[in-house]
Protein backbone atom coordinates (compact mmCIF):
# COMPACT_ATOMS: atom_id res chain seq x y z
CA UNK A 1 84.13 -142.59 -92.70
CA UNK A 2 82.37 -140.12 -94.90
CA UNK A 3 83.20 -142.00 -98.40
CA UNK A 4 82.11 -145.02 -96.64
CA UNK A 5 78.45 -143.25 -95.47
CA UNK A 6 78.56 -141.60 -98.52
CA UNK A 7 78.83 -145.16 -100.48
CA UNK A 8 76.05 -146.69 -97.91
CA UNK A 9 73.91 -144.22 -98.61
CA UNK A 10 73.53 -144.86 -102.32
CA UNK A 11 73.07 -148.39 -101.62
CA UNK A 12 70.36 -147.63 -99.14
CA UNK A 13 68.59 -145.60 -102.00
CA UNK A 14 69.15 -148.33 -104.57
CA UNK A 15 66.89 -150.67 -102.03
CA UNK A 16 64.59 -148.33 -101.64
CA UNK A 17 63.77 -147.29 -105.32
CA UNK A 18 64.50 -150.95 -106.49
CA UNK A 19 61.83 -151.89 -103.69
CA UNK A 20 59.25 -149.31 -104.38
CA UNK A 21 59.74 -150.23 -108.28
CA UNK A 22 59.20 -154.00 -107.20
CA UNK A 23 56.30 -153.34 -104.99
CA UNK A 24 54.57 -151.30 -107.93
CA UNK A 25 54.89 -154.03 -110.19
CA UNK A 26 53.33 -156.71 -107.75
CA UNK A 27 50.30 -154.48 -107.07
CA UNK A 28 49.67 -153.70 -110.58
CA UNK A 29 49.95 -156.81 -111.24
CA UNK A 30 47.41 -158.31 -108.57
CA UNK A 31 45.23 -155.04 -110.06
CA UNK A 32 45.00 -156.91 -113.28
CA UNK A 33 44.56 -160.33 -112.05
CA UNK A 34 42.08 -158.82 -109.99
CA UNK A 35 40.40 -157.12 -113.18
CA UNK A 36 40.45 -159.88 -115.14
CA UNK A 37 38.82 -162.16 -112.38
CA UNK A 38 36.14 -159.19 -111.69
CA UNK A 39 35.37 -158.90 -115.78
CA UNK A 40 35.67 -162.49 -116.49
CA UNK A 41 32.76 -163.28 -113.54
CA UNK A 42 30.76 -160.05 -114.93
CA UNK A 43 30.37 -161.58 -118.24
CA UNK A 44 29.17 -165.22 -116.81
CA UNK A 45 26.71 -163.06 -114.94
CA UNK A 46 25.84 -161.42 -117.58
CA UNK A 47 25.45 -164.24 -120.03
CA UNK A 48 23.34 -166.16 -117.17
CA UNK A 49 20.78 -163.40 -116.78
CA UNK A 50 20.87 -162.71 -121.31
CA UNK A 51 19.82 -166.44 -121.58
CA UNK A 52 16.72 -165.94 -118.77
CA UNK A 53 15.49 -162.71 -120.30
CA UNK A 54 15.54 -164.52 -123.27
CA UNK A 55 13.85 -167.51 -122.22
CA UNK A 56 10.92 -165.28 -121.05
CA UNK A 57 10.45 -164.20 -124.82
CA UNK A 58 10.79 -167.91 -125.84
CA UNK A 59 7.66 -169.20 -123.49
CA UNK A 60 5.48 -166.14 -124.60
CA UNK A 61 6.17 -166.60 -127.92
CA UNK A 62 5.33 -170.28 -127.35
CA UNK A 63 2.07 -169.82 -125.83
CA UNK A 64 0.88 -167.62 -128.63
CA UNK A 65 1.92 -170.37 -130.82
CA UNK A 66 0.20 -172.91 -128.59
CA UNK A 67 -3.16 -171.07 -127.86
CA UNK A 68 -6.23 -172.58 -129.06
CA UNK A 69 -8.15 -171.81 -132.23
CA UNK A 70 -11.63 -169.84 -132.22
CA UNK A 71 -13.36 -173.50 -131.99
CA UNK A 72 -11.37 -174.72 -129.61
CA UNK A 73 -12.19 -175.79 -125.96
CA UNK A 74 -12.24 -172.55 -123.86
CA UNK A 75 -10.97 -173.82 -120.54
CA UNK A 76 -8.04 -174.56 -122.46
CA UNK A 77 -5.02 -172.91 -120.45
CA UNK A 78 -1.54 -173.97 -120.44
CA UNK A 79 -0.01 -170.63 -119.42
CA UNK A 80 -1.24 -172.03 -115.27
CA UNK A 81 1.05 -174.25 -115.68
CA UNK A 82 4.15 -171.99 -116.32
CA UNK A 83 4.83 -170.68 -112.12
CA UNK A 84 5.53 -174.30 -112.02
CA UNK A 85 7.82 -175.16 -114.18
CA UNK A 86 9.78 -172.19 -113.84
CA UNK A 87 10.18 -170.48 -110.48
CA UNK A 88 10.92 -166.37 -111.60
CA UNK A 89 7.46 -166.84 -113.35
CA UNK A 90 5.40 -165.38 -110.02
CA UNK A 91 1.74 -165.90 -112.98
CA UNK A 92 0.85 -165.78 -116.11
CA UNK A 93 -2.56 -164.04 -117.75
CA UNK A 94 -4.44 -164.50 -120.97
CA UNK A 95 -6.56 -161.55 -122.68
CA UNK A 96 -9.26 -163.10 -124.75
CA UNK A 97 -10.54 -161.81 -128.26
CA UNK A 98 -13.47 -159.82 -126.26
CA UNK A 99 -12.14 -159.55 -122.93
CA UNK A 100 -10.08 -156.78 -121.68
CA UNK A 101 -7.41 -156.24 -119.52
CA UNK A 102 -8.27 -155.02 -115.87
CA UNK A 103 -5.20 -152.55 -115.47
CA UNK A 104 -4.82 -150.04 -118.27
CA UNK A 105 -0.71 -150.37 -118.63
CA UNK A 106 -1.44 -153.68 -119.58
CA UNK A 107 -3.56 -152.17 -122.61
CA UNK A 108 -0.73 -149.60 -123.51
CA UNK A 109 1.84 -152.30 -123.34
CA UNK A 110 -0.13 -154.97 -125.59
CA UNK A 111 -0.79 -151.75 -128.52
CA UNK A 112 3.02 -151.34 -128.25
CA UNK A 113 3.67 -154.82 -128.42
CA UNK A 114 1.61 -155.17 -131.51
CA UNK A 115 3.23 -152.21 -133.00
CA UNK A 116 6.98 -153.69 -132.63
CA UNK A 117 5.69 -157.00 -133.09
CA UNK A 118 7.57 -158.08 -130.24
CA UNK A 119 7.19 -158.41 -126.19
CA UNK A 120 7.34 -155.60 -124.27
CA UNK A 121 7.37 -154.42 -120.42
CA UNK A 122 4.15 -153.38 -118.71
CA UNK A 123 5.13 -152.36 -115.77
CA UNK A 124 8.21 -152.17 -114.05
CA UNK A 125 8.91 -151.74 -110.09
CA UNK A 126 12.29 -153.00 -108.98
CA UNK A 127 11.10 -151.64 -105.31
CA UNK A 128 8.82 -154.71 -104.84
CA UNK A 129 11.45 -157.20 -107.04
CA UNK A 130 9.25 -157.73 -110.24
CA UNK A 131 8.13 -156.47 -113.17
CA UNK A 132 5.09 -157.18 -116.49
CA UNK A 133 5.86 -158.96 -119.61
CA UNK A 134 3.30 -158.94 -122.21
CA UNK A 135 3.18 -160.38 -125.94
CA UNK A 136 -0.02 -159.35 -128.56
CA UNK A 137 -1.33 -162.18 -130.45
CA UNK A 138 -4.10 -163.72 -131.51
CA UNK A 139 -6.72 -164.51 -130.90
CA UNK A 140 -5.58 -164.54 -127.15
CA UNK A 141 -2.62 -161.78 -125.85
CA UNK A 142 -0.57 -162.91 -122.89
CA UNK A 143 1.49 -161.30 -119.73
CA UNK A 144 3.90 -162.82 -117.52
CA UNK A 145 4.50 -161.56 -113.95
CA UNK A 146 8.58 -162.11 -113.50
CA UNK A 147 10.90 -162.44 -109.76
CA UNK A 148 13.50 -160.69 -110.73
CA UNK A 149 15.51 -162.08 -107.71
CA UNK A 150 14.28 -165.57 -108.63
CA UNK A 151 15.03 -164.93 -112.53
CA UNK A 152 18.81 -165.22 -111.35
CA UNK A 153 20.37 -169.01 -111.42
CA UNK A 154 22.01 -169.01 -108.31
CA UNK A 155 23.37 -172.55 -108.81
CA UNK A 156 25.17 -171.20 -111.96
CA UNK A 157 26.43 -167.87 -110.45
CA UNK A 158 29.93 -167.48 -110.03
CA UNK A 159 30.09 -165.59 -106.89
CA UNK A 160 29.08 -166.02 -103.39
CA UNK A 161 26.67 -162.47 -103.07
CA UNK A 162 26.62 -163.16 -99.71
CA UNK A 163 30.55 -162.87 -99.15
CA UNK A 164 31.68 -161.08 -102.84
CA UNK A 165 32.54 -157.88 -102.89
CA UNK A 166 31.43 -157.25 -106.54
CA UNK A 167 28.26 -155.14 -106.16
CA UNK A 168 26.00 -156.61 -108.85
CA UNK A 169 22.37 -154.47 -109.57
CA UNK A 170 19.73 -154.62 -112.80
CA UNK A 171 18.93 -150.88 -114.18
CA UNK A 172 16.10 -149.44 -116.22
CA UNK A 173 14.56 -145.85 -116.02
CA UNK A 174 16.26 -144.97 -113.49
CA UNK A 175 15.68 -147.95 -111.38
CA UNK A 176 17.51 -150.16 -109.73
CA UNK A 177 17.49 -153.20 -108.25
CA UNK A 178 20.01 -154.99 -106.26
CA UNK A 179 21.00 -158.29 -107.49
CA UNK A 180 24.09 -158.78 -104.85
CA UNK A 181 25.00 -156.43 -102.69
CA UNK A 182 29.21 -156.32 -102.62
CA UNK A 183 31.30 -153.78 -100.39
CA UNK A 184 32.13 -150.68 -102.18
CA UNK A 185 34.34 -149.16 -100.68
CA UNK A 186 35.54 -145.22 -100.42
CA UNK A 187 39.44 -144.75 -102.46
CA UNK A 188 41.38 -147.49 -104.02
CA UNK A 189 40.92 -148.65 -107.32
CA UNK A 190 37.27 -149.07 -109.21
CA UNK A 191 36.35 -151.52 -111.65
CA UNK A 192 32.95 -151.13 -113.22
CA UNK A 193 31.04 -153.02 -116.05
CA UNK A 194 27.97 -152.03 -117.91
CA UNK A 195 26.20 -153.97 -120.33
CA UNK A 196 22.84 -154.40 -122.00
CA UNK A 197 20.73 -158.00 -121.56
CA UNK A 198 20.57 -160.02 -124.91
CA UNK A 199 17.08 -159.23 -125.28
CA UNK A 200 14.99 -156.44 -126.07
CA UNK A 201 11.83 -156.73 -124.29
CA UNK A 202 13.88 -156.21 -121.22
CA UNK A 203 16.22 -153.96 -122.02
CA UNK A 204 17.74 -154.10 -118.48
CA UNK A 205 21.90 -153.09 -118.06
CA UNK A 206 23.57 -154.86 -115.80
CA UNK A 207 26.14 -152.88 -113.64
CA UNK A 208 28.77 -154.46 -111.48
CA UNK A 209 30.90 -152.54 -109.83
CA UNK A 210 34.59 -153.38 -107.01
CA UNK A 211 36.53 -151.28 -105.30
CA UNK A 212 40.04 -152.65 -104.16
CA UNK A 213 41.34 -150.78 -101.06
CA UNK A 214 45.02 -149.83 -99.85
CA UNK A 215 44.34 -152.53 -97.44
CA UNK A 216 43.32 -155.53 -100.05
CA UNK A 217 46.97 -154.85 -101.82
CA UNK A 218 49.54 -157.78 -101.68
CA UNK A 219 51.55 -156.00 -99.00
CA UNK A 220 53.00 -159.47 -97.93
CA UNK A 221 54.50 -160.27 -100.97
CA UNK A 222 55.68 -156.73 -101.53
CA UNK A 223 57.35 -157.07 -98.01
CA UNK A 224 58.93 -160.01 -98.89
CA UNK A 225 60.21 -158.30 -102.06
CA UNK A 226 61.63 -156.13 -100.04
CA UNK A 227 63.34 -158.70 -97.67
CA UNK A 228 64.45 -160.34 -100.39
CA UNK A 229 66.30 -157.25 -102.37
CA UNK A 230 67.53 -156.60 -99.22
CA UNK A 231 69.53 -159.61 -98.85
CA UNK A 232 70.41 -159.99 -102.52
CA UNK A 233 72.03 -155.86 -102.03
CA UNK A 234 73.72 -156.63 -99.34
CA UNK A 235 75.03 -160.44 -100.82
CA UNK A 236 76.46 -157.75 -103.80
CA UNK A 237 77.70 -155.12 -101.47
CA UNK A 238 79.62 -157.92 -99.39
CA UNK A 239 81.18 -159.28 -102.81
CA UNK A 240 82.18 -155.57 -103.79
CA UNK A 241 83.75 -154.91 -100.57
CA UNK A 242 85.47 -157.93 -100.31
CA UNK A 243 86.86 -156.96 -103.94
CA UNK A 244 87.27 -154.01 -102.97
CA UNK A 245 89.64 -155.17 -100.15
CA UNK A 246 91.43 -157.75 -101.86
CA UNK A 247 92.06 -154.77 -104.80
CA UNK A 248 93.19 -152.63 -102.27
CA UNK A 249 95.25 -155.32 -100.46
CA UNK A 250 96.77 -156.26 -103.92
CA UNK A 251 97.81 -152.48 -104.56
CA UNK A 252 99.22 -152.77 -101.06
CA UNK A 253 101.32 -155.60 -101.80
CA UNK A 254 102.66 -154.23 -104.78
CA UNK A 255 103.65 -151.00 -103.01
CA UNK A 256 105.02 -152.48 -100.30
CA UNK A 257 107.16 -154.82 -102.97
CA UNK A 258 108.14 -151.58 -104.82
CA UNK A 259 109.30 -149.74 -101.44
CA UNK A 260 111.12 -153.20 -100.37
CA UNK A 261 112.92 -153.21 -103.72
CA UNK A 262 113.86 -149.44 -103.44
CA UNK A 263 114.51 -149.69 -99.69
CA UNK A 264 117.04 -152.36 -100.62
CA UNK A 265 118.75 -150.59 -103.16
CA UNK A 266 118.60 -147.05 -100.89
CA UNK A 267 120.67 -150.14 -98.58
CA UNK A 268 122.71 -151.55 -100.75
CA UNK A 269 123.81 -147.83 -102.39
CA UNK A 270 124.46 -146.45 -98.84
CA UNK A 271 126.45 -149.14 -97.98
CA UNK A 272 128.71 -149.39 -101.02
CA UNK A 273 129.23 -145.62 -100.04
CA UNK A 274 130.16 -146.51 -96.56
CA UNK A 275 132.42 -149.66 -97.96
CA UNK A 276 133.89 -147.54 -100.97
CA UNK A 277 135.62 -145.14 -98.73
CA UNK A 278 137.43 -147.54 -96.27
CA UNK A 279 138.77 -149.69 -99.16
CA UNK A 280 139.85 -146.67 -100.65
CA UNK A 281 142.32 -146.41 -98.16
CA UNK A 282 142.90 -150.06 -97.81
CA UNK A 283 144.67 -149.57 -100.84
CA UNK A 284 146.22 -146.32 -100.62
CA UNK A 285 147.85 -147.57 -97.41
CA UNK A 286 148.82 -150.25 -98.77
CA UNK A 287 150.48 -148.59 -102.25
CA UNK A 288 152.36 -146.19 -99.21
CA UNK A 289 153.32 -149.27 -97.29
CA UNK A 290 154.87 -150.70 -100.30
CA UNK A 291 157.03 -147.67 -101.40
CA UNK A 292 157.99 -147.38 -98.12
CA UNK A 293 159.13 -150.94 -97.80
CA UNK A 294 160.87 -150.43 -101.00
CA UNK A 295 163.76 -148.54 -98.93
CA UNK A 296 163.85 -151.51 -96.20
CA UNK A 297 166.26 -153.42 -97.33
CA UNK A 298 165.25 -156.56 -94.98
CA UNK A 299 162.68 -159.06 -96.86
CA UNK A 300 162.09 -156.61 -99.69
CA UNK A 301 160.60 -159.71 -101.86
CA UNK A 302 158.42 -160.55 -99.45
CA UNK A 303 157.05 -157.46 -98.10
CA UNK A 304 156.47 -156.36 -101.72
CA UNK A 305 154.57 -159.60 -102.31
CA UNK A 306 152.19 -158.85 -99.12
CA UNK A 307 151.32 -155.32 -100.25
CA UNK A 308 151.20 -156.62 -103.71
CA UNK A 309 148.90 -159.30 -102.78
CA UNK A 310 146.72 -156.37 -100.04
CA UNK A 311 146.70 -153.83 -102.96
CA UNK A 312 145.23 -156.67 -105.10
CA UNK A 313 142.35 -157.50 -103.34
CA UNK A 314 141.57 -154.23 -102.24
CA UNK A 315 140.94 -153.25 -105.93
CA UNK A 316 139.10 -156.54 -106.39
CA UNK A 317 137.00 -155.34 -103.73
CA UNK A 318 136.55 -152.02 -104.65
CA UNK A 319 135.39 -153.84 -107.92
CA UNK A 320 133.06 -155.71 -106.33
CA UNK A 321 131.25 -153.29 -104.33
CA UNK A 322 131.50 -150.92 -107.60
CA UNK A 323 129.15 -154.11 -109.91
CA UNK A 324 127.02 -154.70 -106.85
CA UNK A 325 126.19 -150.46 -106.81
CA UNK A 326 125.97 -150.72 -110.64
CA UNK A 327 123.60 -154.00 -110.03
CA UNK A 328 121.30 -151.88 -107.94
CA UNK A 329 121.44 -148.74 -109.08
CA UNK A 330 118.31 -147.51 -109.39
CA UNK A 331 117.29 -146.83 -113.05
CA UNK A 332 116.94 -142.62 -114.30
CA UNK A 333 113.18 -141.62 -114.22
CA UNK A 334 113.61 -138.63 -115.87
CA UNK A 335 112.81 -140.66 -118.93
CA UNK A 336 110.01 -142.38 -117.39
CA UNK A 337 107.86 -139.60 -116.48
CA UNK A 338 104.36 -139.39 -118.04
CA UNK A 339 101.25 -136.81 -117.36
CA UNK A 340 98.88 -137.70 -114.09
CA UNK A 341 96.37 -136.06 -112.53
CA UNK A 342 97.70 -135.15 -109.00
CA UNK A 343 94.43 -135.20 -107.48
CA UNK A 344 93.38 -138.46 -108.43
CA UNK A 345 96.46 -139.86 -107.54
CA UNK A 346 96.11 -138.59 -103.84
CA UNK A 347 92.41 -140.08 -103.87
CA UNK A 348 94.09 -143.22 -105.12
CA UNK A 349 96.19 -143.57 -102.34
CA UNK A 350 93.88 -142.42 -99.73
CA UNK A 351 91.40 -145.27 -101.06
CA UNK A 352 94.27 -147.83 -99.75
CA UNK A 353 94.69 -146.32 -96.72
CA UNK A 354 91.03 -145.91 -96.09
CA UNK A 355 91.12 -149.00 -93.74
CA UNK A 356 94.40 -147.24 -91.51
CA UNK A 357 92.34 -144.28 -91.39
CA UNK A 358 89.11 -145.25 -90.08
CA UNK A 359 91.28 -147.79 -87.69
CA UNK A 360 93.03 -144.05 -86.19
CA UNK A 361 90.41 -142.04 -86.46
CA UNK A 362 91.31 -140.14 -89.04
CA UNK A 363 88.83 -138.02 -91.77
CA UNK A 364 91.45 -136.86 -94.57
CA UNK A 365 90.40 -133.60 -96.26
CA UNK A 366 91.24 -132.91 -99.72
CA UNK A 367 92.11 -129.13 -100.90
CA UNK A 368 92.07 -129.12 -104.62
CA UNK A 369 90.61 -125.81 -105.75
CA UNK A 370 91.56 -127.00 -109.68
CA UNK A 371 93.26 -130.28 -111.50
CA UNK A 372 96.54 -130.12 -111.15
CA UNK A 373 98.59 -132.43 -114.09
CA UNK A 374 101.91 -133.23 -113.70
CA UNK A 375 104.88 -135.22 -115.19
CA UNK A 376 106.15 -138.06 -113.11
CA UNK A 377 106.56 -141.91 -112.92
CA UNK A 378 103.47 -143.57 -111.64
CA UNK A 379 104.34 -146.15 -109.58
CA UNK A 380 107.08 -143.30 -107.84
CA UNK A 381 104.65 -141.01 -107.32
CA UNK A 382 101.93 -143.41 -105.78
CA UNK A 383 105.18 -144.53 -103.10
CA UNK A 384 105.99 -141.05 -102.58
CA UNK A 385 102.56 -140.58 -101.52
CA UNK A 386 102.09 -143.51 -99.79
CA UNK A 387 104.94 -142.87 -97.52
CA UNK A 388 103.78 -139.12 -96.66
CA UNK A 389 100.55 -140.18 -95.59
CA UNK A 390 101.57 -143.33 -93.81
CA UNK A 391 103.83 -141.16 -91.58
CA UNK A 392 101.40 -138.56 -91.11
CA UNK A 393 98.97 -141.32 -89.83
CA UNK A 394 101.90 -142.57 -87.48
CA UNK A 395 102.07 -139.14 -86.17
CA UNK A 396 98.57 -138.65 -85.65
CA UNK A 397 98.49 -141.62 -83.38
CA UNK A 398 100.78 -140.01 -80.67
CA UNK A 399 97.76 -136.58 -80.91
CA UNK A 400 95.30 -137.29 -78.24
CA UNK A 401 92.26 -135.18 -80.27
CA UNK A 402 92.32 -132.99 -82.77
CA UNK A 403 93.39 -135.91 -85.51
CA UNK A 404 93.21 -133.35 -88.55
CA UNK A 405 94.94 -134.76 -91.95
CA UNK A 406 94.75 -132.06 -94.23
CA UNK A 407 95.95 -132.35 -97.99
CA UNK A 408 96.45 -129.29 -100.27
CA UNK A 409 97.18 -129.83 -104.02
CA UNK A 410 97.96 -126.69 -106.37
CA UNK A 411 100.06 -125.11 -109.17
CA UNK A 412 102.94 -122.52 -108.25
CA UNK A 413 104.23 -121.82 -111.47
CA UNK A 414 105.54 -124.36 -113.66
CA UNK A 415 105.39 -126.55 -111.07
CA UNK A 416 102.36 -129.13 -109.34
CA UNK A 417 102.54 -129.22 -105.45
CA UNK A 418 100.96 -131.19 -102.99
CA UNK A 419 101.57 -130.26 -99.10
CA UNK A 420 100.43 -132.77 -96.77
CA UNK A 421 99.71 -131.20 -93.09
CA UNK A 422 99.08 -133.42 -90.06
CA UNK A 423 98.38 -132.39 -86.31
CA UNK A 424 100.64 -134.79 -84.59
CA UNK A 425 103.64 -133.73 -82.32
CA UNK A 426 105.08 -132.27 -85.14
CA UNK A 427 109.27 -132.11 -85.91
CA UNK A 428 111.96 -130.92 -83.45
CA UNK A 429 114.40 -128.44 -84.51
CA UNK A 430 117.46 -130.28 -84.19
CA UNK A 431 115.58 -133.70 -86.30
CA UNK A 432 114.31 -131.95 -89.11
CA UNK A 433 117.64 -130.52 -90.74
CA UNK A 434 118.30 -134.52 -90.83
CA UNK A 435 114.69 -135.65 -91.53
CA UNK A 436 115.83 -137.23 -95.19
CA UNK A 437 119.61 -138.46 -93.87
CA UNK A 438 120.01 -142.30 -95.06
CA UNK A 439 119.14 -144.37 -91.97
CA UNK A 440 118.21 -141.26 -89.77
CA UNK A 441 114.95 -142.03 -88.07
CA UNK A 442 113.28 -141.06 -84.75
CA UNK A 443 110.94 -144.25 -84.60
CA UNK A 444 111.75 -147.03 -82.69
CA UNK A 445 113.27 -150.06 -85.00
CA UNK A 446 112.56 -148.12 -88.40
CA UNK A 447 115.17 -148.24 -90.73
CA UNK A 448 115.72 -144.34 -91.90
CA UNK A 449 115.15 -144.80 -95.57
CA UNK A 450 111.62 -143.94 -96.11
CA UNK A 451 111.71 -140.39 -96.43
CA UNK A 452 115.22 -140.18 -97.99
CA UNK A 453 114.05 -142.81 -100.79
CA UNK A 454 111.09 -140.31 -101.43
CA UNK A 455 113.44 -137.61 -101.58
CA UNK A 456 115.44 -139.27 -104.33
CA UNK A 457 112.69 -140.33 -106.19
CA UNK A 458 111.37 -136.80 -106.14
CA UNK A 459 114.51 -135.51 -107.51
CA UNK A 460 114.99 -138.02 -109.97
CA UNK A 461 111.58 -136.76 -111.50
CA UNK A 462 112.80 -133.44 -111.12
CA UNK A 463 111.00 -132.32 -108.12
CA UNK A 464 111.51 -132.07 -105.13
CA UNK A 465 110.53 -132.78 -101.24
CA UNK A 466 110.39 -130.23 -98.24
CA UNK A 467 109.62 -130.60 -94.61
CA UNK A 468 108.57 -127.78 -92.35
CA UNK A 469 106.67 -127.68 -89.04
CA UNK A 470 102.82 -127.03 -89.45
CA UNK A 471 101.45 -123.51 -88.59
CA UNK A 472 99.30 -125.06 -85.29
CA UNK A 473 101.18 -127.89 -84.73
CA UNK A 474 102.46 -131.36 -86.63
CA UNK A 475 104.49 -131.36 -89.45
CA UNK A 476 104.20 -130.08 -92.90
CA UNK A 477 105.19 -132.08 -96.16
CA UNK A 478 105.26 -130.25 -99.21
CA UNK A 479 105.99 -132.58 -102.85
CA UNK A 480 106.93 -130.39 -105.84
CA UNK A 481 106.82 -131.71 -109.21
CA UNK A 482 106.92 -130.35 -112.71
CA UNK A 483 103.59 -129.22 -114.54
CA UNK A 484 102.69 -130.66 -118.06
CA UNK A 485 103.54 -127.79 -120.26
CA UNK A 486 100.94 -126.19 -121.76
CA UNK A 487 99.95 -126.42 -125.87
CA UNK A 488 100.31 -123.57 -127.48
């Protein structure tokens, strides 16, 4: 139960940092779709309001061209006619050779104009939404009075300022004056823009600003990210279990093949031992029979025939039974024997069983206070194992509580061991001098070889296999193999 929390976890914090690393990535990249949009629409806005500014020097510079000559008609005036053909343009004004202008700025502002040869502001007040252009010429000097709201082209504006939250103003001296009004709001994310108009007799910046709140994030398609992972995990974890399980199942079947094949030939030995011994006598009886017949004198040929004939196929099969024990004689794995790690072949082993364990109850605990290496066959070692904790899980299912499946691995010596404790109802006295007998067991239609096929694979490594009750209660396996010498 706890490898199987233990691997759940780490799949629960593979969502959540493959989720949190998704859900970054869609907000940053709204953030700079967002951006884009947001500079994209500041440049159009700025461009619109360059060409107006623009325009302004174009129509002043136009009616200085225009203006009439020293003999021409004085009531000449086409600058009257400018509010209506362009709407920002609230009047225009006209300083004659002699005349002067009523407001004194408007002096100051045509000397600087003549100085830089170029239009210049007269006065500026963004409180009341318009400001003084004015261009020195002659003979005449003109002025314009501009709307700065009605100097923007609505029709061509990109953004609803009614609606948009891009705040949008016009700055100059320290003035301001709000062009759209946007919602700015406190945290979040801040995209500004500052740039100066195209033209400069009104050297005005425009400044738009957006703020993009926690709220204004795509949390919908970052929670359907996260739907979405979560089903493709858990399609992956399903696969890997189901792996998993038909690994495990395969391992299974191969064990249970292996402990079929030496269960059969544990079978097949004991019973040519049983058969050996009766035959034996079969034809020592018989031999008797025959020398005693040999001092009958009645139907000496054909008495001596018969026991001839018995004698005969008591040999034959005593042959028999001698090639069928040779047949399935199991092979020497003295020779066989390689270095594994003891530890990892217990955690091998519990990993098949994992699915009897949880089924019981049962939370094995491991005891391995160093590797321990040691030389034996693999596929004898992993049965060995197999068997001890199978029948510890057995026992465990007769313990009401207190299901404890405890498994120590160590070195004594020269030698690996691995105990395997359980807290079941243990061994009785009188069953456990007989616990590894041939076809001794105390469960109801088992056969008796398990443990005495472990025993003789343990010895046939050269190691051995114990059984003692545990020190509460249960039983108490203990495996003993040799230890991979050490390299000098």
């Amino acid at each position: 139960m706890a490898r199987q929390w233990k691997a759940f976890r780490w799949w629960i914090l593979a969502w959540v940092a493959l989720t949190l690393a998704g859900a970054v990535a869609i907000a940053r990249l709204e953030l700079a779709q967002l951006k884009d949009a947001f500079e994209t629409n500041a440049r159009i806005m700025h461009r619109l309001l360059s060409q107006r500014v623009v325009q302004h020097d174009a129509i002043l510079a136009t009616l200085a061209l225009l203006q009439p000559g020293p003999d021409g008609p004085a009531d000449a005036a086409p600058e009257q006619r400018l509010p209506a053909l362009y709407p920002q343009i609230l009047s225009a004004q006209r300083r004659d050779r002699e005349a002067a202008w009523s407001d004194p700025a408007m002096a100051s502002a045509e000397a600087t104009s003549r100085q830089l040869r170029r239009a210049t502001l007269a006065d500026l007040d963004f409180a009341s939404g318009r400001y003084q252009l004015v261009l020195a010429a002659q003979p005449a000097s003109y002025a314009l009075t501009i709307d700065l709201r009605a100097m923007v082209p609505w029709a061509e504006w990109p953004l609803d300022p009614a609606s948009s939250p891009v705040r949008v103003v016009l700055e100059h001296s320290g003035q301001q004056f709000v062009l759209q009004p946007g919602r700015l709001a406190p945290g979040g994310w801040r995209f500004e823009f500052h740039k100066h108009l195209a033209a400069d007799s009104q050297a005005f910046d425009v400044v738009a600003t957006q703020t993009v709140g926690w709220a204004e994030l795509p949390w919908g398609r970052m929670a359907l990210w996260a739907l979405v992972l979560a089903a493709v995990l858990a399609w992956a974890r399903h696969g890997l279990r189901q792996r998993a399980e038909r690994s495990r199942a395969e391992e299974l079947l191969r064990l249970g093949q292996v402990a079929r094949l030496n269960t059969l030939g544990e079978l097949a030995a004991g019973m040519a031992h049983e058969l050996n011994q009766p035959l034996t006598a079969v034809m020592a009886s018989a031999q008797a029979a025959r020398r005693l017949l040999d001092d009958d004198p009645p139907e000496l040929d054909t008495a001596r025939q018969a026991m001839a004939q018995a004698v005969e196929q008591a040999r034959r099969a005593s042959d028999v039974v001698g090639r069928l024990r040779r047949a399935i004689e199991r092979p020497d794995l003295s020779g066989q024997t390689q270095a594994l790690d003891l530890v990892e072949a217990v955690r091998r082993a519990l990993y098949l069983l994992e699915p009897e364990c949880q089924r019981r109850g049962v939370a094995p605990v491991i005891e391995a206070p160093q590797p321990v290496t040691v030389l034996a066959e693999p596929v004898a070692l992993e049965q060995i194992i197999h068997n001890l904790l199978m029948n510890a899980l057995q026992a465990l299912e007769h313990a009401p509580a207190d299901r404890r499946l405890t498994l120590t691995v160590d070195a004594n010596g020269s030698s690996g061991r691995l105990q395997v404790a359980d807290t079941g109802p243990g061994i009785a006295p009188e069953v456990l001098s007989r616990i590894f007998e041939p076809f001794f067991s105390t469960r109801t239609g088992g056969l008796g070889l398990g443990l005495s096929l472990c025993e003789t694979l343990a010895t046939n490594m050269g190691g051995a296999l114990t059984a003692a009750p545990n020190e509460s209660h249960g039983a108490l396996f203990t495996l003993t193999l040799p230890c991979q010498p050490q390299t000098p």
